[in-house]
N, C-alpha and C. Protein backbone atom coordinates (compact mmCIF):
# COMPACT_ATOMS: atom_id res chain seq x y z
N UNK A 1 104.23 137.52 169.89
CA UNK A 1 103.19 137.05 170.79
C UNK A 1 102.58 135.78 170.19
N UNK A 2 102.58 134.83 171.09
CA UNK A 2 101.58 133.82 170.55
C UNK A 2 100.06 133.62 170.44
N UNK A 3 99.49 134.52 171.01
CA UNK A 3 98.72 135.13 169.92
C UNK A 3 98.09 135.93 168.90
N UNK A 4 98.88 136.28 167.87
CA UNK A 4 98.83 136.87 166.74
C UNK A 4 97.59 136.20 165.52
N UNK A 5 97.69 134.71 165.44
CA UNK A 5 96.71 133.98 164.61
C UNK A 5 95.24 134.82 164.77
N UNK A 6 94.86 134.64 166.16
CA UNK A 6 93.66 134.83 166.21
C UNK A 6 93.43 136.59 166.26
N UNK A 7 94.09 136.91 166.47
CA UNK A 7 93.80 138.32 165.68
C UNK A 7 93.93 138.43 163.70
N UNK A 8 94.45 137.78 163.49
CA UNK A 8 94.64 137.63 162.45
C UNK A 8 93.07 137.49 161.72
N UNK A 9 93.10 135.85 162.67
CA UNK A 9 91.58 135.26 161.88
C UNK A 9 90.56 136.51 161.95
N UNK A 10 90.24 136.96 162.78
CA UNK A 10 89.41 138.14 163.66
C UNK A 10 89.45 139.43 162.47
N UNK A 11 90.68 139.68 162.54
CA UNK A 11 90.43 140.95 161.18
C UNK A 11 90.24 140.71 159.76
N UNK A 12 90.29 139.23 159.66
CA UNK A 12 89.56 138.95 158.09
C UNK A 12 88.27 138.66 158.19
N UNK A 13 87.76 138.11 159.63
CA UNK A 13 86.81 137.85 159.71
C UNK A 13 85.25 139.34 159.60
N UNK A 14 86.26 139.93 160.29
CA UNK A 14 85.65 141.21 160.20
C UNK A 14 85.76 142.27 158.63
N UNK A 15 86.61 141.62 158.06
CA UNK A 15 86.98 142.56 156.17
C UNK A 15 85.64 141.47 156.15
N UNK A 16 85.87 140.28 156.25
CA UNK A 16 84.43 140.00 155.11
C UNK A 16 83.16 140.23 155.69
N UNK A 17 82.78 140.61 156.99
CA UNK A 17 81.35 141.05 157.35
C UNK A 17 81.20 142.26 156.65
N UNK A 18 82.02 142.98 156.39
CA UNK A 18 82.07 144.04 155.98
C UNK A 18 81.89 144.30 154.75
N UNK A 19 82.94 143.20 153.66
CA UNK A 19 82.49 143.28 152.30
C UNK A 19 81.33 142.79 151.79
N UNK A 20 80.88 142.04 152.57
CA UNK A 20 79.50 141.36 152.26
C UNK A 20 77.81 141.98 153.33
N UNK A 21 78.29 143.63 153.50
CA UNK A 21 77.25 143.96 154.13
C UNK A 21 76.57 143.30 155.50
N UNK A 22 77.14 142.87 156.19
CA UNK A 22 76.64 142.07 157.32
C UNK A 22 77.15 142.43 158.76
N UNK A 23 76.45 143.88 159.27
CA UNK A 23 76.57 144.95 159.99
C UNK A 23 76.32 144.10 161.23
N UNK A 24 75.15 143.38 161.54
CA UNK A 24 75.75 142.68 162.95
C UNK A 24 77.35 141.98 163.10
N UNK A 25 77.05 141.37 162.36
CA UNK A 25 78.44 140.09 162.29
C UNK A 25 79.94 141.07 162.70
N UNK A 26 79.93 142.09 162.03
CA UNK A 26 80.72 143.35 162.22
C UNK A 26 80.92 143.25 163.68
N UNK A 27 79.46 143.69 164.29
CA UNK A 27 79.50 144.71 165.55
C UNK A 27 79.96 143.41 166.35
N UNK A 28 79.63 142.42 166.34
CA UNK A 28 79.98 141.09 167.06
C UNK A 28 81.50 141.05 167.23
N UNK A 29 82.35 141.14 165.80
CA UNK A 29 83.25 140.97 165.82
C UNK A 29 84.60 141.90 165.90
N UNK A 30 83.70 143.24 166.19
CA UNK A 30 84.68 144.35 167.04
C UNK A 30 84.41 144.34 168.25
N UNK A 31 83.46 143.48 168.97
CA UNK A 31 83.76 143.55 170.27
C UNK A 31 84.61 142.62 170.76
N UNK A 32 84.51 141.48 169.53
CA UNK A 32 85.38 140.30 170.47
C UNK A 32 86.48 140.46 169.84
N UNK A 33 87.01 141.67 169.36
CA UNK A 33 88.32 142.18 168.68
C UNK A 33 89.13 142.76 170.08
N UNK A 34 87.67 143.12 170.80
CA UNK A 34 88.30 144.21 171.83
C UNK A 34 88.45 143.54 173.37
N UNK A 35 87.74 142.25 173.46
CA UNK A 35 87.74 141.76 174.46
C UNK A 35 89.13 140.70 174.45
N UNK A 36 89.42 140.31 172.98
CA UNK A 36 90.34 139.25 172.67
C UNK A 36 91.63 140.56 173.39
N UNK A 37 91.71 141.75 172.75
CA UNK A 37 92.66 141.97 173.16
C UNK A 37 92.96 142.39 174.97
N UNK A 38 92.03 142.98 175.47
CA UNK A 38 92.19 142.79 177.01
C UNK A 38 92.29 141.62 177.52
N UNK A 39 91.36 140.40 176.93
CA UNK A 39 91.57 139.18 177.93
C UNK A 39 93.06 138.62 177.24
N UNK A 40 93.45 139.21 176.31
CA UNK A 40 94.75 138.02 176.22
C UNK A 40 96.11 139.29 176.72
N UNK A 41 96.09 140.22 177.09
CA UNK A 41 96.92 141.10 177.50
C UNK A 41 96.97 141.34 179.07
N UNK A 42 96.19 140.65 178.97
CA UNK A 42 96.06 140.18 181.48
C UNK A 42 96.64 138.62 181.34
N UNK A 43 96.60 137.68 180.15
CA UNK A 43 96.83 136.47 179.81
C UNK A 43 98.28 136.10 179.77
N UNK A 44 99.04 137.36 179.05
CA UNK A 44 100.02 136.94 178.70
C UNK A 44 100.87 138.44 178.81
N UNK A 45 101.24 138.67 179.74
CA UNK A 45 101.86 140.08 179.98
C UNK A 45 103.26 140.85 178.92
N UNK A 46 103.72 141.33 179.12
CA UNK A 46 105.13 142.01 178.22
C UNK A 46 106.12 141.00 178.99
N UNK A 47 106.62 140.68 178.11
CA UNK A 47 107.68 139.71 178.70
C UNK A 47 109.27 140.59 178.76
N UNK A 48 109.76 140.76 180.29
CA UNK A 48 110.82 141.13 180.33
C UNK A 48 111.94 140.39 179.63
N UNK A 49 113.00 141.58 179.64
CA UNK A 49 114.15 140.65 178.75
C UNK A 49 114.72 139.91 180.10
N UNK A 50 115.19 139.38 180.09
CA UNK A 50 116.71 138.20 180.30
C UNK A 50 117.62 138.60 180.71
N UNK A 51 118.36 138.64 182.19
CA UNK A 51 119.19 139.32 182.38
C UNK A 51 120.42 139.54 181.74
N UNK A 52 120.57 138.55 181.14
CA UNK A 52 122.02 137.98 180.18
C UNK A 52 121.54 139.43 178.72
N UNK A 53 120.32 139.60 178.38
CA UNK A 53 120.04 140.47 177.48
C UNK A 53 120.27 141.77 178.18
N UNK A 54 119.93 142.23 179.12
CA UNK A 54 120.55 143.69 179.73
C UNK A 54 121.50 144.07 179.62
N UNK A 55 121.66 145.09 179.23
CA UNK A 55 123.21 146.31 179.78
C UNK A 55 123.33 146.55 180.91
N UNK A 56 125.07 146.23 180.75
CA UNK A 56 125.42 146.60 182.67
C UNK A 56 125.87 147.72 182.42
């Protein structure tokens, strides 16, 4: 998926609210953990294979 980065950034972003005690910043950043993933999964759907990739 092309977007993987920003989940990426997102779950370090969220290890360090965390290691550094900073319980809003957290709650901020599990929601937009959770919204990143619905709005980019209506964004960018499962991509079928290729007919040339199917079994006949």
């Amino acid at each position: 998926m092309r977007h993987d980065w920003v989940f990426d950034v997102l779950h370090d972003m969220l290890s360090y609210a965390r290691r550094n005690d900073l319980p809003d910043l957290a709650l901020h950043v599990e929601r937009t953990l959770a919204a990143a993933e619905v709005e980019i999964a209506k964004a960018d759907p499962p991509r079928r294979p290729a007919r040339s990739e199917t079994k006949h």
